[in-house]
PDB file of N, CA and C in Angstrom:
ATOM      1  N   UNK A   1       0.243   2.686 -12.410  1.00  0.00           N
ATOM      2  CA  UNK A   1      -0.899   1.903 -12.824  1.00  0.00           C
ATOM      3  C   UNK A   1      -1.819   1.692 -11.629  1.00  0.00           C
ATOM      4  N   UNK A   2      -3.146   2.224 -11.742  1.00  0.00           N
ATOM      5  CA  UNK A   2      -3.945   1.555 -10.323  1.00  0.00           C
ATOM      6  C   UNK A   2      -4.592   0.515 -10.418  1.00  0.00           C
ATOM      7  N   UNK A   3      -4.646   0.122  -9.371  1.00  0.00           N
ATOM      8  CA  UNK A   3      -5.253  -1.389  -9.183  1.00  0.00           C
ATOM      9  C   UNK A   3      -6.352  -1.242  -8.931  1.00  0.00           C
ATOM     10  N   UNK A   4      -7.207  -1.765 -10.406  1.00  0.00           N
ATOM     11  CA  UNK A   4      -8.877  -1.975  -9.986  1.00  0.00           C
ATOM     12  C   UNK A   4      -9.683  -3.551 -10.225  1.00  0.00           C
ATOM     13  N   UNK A   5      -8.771  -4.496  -9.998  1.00  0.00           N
ATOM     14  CA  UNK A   5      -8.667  -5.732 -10.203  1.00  0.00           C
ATOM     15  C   UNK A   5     -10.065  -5.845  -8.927  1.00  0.00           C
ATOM     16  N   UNK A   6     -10.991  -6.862  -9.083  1.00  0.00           N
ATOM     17  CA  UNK A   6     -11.814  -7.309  -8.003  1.00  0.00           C
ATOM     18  C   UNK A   6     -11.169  -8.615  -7.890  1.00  0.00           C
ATOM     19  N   UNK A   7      -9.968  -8.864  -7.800  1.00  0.00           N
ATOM     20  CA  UNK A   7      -9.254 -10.396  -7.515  1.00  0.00           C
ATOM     21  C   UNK A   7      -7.783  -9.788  -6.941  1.00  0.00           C
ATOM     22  N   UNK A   8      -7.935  -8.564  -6.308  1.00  0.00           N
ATOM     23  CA  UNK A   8      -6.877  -7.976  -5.492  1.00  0.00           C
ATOM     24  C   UNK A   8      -8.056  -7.813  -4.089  1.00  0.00           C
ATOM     25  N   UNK A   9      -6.651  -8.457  -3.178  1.00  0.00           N
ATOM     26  CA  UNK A   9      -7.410  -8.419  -1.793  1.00  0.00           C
ATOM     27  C   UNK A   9      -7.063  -6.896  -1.139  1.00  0.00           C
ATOM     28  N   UNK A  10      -6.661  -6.660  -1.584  1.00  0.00           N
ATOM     29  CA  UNK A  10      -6.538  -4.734  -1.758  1.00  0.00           C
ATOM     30  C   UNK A  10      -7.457  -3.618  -1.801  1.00  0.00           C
ATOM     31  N   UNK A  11      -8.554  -4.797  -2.692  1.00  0.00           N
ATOM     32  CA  UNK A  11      -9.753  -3.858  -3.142  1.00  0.00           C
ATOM     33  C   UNK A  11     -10.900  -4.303  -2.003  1.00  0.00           C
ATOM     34  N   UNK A  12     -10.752  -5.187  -1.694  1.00  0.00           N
ATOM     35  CA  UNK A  12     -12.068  -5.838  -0.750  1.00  0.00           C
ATOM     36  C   UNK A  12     -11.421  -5.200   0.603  1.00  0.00           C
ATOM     37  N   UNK A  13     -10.063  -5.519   1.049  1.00  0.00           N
ATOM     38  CA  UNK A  13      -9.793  -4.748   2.225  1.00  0.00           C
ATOM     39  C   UNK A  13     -10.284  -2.995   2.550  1.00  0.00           C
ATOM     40  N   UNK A  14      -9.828  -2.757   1.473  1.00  0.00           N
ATOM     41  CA  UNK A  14      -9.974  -1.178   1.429  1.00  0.00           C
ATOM     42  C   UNK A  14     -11.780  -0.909   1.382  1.00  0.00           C
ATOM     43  N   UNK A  15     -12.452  -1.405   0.616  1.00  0.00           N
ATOM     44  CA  UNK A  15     -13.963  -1.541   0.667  1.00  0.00           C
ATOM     45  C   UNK A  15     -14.718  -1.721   2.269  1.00  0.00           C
ATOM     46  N   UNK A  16     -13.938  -2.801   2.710  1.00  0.00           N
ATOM     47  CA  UNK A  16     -14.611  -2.665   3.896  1.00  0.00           C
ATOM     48  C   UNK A  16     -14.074  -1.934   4.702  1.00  0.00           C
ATOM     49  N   UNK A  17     -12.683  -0.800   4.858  1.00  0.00           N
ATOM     50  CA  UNK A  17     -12.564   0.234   5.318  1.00  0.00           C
ATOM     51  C   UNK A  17     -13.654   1.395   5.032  1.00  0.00           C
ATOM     52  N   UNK A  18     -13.778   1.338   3.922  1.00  0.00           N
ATOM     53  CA  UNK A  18     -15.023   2.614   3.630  1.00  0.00           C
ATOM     54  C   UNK A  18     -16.206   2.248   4.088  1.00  0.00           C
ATOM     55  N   UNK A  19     -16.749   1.028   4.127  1.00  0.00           N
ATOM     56  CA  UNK A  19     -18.044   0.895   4.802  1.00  0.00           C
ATOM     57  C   UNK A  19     -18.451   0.934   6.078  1.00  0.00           C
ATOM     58  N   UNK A  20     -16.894   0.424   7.088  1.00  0.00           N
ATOM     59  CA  UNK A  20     -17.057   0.497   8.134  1.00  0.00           C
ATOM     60  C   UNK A  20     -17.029   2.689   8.899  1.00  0.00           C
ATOM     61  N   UNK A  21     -16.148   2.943   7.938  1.00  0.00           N
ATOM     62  CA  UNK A  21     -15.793   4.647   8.200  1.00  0.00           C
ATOM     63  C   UNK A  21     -17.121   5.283   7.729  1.00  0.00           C
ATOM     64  N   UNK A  22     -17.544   4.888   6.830  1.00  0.00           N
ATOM     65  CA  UNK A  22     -18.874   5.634   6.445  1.00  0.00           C
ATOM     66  C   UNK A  22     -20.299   5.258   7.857  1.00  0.00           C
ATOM     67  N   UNK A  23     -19.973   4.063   7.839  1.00  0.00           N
ATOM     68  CA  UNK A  23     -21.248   3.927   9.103  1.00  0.00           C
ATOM     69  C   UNK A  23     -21.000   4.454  10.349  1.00  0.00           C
ATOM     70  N   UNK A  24     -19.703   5.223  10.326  1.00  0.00           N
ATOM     71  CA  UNK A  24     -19.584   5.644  11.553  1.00  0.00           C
ATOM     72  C   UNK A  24     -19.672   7.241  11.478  1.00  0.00           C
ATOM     73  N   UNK A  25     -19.892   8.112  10.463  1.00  0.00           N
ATOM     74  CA  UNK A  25     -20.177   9.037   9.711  1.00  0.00           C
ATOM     75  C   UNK A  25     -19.106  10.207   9.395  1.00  0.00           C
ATOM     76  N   UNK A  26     -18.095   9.210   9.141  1.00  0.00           N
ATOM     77  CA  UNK A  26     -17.022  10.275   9.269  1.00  0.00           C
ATOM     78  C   UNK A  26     -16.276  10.230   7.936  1.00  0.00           C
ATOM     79  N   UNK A  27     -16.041  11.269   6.947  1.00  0.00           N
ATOM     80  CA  UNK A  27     -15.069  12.047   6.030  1.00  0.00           C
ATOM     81  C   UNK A  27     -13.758  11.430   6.043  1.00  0.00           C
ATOM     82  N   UNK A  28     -13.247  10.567   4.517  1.00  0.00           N
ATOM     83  CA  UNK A  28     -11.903  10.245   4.606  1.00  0.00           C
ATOM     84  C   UNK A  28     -10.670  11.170   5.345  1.00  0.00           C
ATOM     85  N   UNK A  29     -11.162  12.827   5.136  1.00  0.00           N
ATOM     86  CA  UNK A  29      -9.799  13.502   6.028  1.00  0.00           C
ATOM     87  C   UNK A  29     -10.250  13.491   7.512  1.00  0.00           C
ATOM     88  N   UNK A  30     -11.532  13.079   8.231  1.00  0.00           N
ATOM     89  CA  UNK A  30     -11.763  13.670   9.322  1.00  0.00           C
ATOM     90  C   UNK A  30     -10.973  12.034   9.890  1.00  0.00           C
ATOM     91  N   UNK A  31     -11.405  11.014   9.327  1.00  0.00           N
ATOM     92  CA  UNK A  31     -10.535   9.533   9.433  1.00  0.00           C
ATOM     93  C   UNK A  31      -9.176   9.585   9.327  1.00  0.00           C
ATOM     94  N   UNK A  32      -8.720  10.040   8.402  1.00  0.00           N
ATOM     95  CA  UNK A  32      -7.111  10.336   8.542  1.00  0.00           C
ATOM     96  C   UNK A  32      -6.590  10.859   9.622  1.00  0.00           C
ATOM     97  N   UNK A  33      -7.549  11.999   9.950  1.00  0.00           N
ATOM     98  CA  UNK A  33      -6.581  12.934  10.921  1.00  0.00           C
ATOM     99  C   UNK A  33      -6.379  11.709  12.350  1.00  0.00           C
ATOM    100  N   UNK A  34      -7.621  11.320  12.229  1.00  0.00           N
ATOM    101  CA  UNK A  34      -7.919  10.736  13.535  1.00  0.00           C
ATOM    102  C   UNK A  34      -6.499   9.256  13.751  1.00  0.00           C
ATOM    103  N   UNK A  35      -6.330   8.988  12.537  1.00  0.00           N
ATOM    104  CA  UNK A  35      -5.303   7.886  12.615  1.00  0.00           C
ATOM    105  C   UNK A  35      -4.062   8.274  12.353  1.00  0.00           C
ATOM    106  N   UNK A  36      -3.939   9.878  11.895  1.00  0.00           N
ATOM    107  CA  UNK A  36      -2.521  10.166  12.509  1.00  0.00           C
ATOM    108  C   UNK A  36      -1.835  10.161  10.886  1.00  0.00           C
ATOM    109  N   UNK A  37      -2.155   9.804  10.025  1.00  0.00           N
ATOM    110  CA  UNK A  37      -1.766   9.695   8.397  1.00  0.00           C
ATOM    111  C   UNK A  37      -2.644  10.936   7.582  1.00  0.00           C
ATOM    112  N   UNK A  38      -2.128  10.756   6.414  1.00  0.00           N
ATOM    113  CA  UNK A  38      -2.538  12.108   5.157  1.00  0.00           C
ATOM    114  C   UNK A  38      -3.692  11.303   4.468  1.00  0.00           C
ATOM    115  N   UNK A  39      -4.619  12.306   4.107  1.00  0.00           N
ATOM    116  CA  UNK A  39      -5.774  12.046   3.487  1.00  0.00           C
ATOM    117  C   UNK A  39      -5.763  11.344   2.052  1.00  0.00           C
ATOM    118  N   UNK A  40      -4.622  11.712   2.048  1.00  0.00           N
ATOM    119  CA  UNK A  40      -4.460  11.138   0.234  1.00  0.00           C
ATOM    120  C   UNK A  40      -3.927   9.506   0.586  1.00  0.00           C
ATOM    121  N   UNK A  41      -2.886   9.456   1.252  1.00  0.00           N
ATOM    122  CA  UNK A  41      -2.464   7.553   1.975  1.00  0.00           C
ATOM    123  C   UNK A  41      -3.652   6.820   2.110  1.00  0.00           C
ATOM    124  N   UNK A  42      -4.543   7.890   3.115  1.00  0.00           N
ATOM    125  CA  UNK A  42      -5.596   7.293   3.643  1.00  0.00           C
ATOM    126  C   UNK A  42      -6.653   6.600   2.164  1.00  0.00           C
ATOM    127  N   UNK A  43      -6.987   7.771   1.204  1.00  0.00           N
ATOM    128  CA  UNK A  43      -7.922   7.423   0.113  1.00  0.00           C
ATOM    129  C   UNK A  43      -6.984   5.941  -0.926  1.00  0.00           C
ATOM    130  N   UNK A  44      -6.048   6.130  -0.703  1.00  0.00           N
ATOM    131  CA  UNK A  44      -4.808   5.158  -1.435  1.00  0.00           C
ATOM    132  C   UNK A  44      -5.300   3.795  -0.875  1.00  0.00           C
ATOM    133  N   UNK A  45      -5.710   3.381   0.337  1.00  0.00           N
ATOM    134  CA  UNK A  45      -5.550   2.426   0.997  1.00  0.00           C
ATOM    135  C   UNK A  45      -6.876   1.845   0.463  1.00  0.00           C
ATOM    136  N   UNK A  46      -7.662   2.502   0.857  1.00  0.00           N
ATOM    137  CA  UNK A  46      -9.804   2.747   0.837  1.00  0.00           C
ATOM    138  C   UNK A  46      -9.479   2.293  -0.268  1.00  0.00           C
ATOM    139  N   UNK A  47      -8.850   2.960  -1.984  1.00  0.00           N
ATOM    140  CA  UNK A  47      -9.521   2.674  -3.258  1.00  0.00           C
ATOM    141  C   UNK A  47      -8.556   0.978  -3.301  1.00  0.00           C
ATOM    142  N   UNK A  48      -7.577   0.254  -2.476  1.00  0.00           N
ATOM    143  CA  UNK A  48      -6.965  -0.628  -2.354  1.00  0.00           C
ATOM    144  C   UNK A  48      -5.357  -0.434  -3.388  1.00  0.00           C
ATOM    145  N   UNK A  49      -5.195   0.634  -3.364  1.00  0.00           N
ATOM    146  CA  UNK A  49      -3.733   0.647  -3.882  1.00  0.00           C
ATOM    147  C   UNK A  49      -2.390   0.519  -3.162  1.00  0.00           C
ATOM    148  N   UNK A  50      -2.945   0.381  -1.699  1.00  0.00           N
ATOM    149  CA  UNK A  50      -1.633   0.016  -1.226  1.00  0.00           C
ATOM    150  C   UNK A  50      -2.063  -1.219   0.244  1.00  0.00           C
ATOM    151  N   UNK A  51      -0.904  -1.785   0.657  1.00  0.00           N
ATOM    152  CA  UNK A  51      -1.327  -2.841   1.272  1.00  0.00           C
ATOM    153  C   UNK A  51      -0.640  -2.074   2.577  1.00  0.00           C
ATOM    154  N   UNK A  52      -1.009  -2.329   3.530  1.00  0.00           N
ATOM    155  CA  UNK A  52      -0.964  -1.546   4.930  1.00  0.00           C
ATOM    156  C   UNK A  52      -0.222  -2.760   6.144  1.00  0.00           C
ATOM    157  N   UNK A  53       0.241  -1.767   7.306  1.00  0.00           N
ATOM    158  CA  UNK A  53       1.190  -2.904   8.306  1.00  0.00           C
ATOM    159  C   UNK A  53      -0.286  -3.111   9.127  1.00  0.00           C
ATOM    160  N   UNK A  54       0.470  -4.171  10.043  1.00  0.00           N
ATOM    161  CA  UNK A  54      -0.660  -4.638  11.249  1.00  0.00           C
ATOM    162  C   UNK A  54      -0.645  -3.631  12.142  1.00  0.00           C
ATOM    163  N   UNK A  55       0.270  -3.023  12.182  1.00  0.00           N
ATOM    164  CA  UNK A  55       0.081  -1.569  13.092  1.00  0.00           C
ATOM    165  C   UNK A  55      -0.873  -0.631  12.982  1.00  0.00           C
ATOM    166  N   UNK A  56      -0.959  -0.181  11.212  1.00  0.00           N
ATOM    167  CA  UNK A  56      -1.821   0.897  10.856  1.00  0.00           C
ATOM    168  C   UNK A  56      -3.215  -0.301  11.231  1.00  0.00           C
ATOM    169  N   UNK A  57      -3.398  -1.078  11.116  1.00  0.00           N
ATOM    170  CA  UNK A  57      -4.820  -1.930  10.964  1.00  0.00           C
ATOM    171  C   UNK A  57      -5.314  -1.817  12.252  1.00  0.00           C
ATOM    172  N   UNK A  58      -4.547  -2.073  13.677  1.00  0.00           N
ATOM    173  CA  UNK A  58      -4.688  -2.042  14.589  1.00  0.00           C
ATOM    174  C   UNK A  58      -5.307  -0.345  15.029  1.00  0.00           C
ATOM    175  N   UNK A  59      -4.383   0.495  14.289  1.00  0.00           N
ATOM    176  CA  UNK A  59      -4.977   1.771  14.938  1.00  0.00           C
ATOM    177  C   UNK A  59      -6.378   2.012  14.111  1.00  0.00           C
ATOM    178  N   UNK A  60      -6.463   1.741  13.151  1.00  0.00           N
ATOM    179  CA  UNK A  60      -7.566   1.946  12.123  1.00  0.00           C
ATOM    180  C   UNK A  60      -8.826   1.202  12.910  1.00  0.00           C
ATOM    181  N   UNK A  61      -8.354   0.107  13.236  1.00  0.00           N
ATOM    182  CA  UNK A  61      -9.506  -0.676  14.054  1.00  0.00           C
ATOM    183  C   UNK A  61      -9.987  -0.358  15.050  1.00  0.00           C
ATOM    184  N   UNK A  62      -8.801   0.116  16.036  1.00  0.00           N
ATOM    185  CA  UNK A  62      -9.140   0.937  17.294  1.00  0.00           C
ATOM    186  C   UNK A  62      -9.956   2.755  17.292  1.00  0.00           C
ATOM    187  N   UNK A  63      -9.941   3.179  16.181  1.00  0.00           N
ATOM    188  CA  UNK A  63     -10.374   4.176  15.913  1.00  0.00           C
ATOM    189  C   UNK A  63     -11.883   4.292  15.493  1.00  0.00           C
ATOM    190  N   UNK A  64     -11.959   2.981  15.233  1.00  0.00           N
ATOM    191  CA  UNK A  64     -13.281   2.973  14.245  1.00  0.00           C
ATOM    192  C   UNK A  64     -14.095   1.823  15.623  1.00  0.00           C
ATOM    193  N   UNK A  65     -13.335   2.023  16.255  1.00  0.00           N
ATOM    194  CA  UNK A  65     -14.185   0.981  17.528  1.00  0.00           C
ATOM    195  C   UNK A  65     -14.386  -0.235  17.008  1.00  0.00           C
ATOM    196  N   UNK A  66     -13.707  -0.867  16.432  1.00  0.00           N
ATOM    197  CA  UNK A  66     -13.921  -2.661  16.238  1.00  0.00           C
ATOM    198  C   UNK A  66     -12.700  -3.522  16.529  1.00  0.00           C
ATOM    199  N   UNK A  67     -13.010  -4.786  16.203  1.00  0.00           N
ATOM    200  CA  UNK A  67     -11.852  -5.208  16.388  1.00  0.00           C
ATOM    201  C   UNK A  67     -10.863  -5.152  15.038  1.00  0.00           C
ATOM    202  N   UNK A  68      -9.902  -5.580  15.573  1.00  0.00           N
ATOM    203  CA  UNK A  68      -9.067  -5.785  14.096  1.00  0.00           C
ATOM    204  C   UNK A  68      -9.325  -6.858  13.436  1.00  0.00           C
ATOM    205  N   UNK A  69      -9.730  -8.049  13.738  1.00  0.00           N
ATOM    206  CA  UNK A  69     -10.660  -9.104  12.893  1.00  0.00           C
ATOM    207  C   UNK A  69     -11.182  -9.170  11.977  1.00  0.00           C
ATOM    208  N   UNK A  70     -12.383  -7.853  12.379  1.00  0.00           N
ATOM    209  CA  UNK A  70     -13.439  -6.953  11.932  1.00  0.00           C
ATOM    210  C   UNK A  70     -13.127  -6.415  10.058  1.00  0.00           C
ATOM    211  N   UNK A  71     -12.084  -5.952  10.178  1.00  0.00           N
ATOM    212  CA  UNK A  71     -11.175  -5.646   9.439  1.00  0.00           C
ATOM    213  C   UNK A  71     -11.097  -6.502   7.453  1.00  0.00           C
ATOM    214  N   UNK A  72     -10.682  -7.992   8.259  1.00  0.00           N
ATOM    215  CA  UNK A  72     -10.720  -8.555   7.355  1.00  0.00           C
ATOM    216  C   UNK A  72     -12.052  -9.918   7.112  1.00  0.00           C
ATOM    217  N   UNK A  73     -12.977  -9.205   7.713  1.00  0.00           N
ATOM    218  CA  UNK A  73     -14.249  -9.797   7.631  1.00  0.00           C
ATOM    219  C   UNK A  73     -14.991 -10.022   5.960  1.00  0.00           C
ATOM    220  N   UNK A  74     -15.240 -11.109   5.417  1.00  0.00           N
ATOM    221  CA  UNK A  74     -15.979 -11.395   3.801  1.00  0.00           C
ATOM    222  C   UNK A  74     -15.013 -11.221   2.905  1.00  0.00           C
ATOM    223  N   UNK A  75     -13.560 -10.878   3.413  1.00  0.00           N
ATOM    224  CA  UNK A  75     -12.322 -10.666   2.236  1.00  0.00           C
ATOM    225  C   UNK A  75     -12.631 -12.198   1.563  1.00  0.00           C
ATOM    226  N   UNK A  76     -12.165 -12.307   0.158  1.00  0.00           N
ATOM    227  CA  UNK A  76     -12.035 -13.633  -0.559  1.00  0.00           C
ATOM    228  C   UNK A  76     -10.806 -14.219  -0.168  1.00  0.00           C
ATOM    229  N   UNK A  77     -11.589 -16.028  -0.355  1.00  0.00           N
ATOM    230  CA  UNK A  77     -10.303 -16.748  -0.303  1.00  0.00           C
ATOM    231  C   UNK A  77      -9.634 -16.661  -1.006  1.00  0.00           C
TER     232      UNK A  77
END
């Protein structure tokens, strides 16, 4: 079943993964490669179907040049 709930913090996390990867002009596989995971995990995460460690967030953050903060920036309470 996928999760397209807008009251999953899954979906807002993953949203602002794509906005931040898109302004930096880079392709969900050219982002994957770069963080070391498969393009399909990677799109899994983005559409919010899976919830991710502080590890992957950290490299995701460090990759994309922000902080990890950054990350969970406008998520809902």
């Amino acid at each position: 079943m996928k999760i397209r709930s807008t009251d999953n913090i899954n979906f807002y996390f993953g949203n602002n993964l794509r906005l931040y990867r898109e302004a930096k002009g880079l392709s969900q596989s050219n982002f994957a490669e770069l963080c070391n995971i498969s393009r399909a995990y990677y799109g899994r995460i983005e559409r919010g179907e899976h919830s991710i460690t502080l590890d992957l967030c950290y490299k995701i953050s460090n990759n994309l040049g922000i902080h990890i903060s950054d990350l969970f920036k406008d998520l809902p309470d």
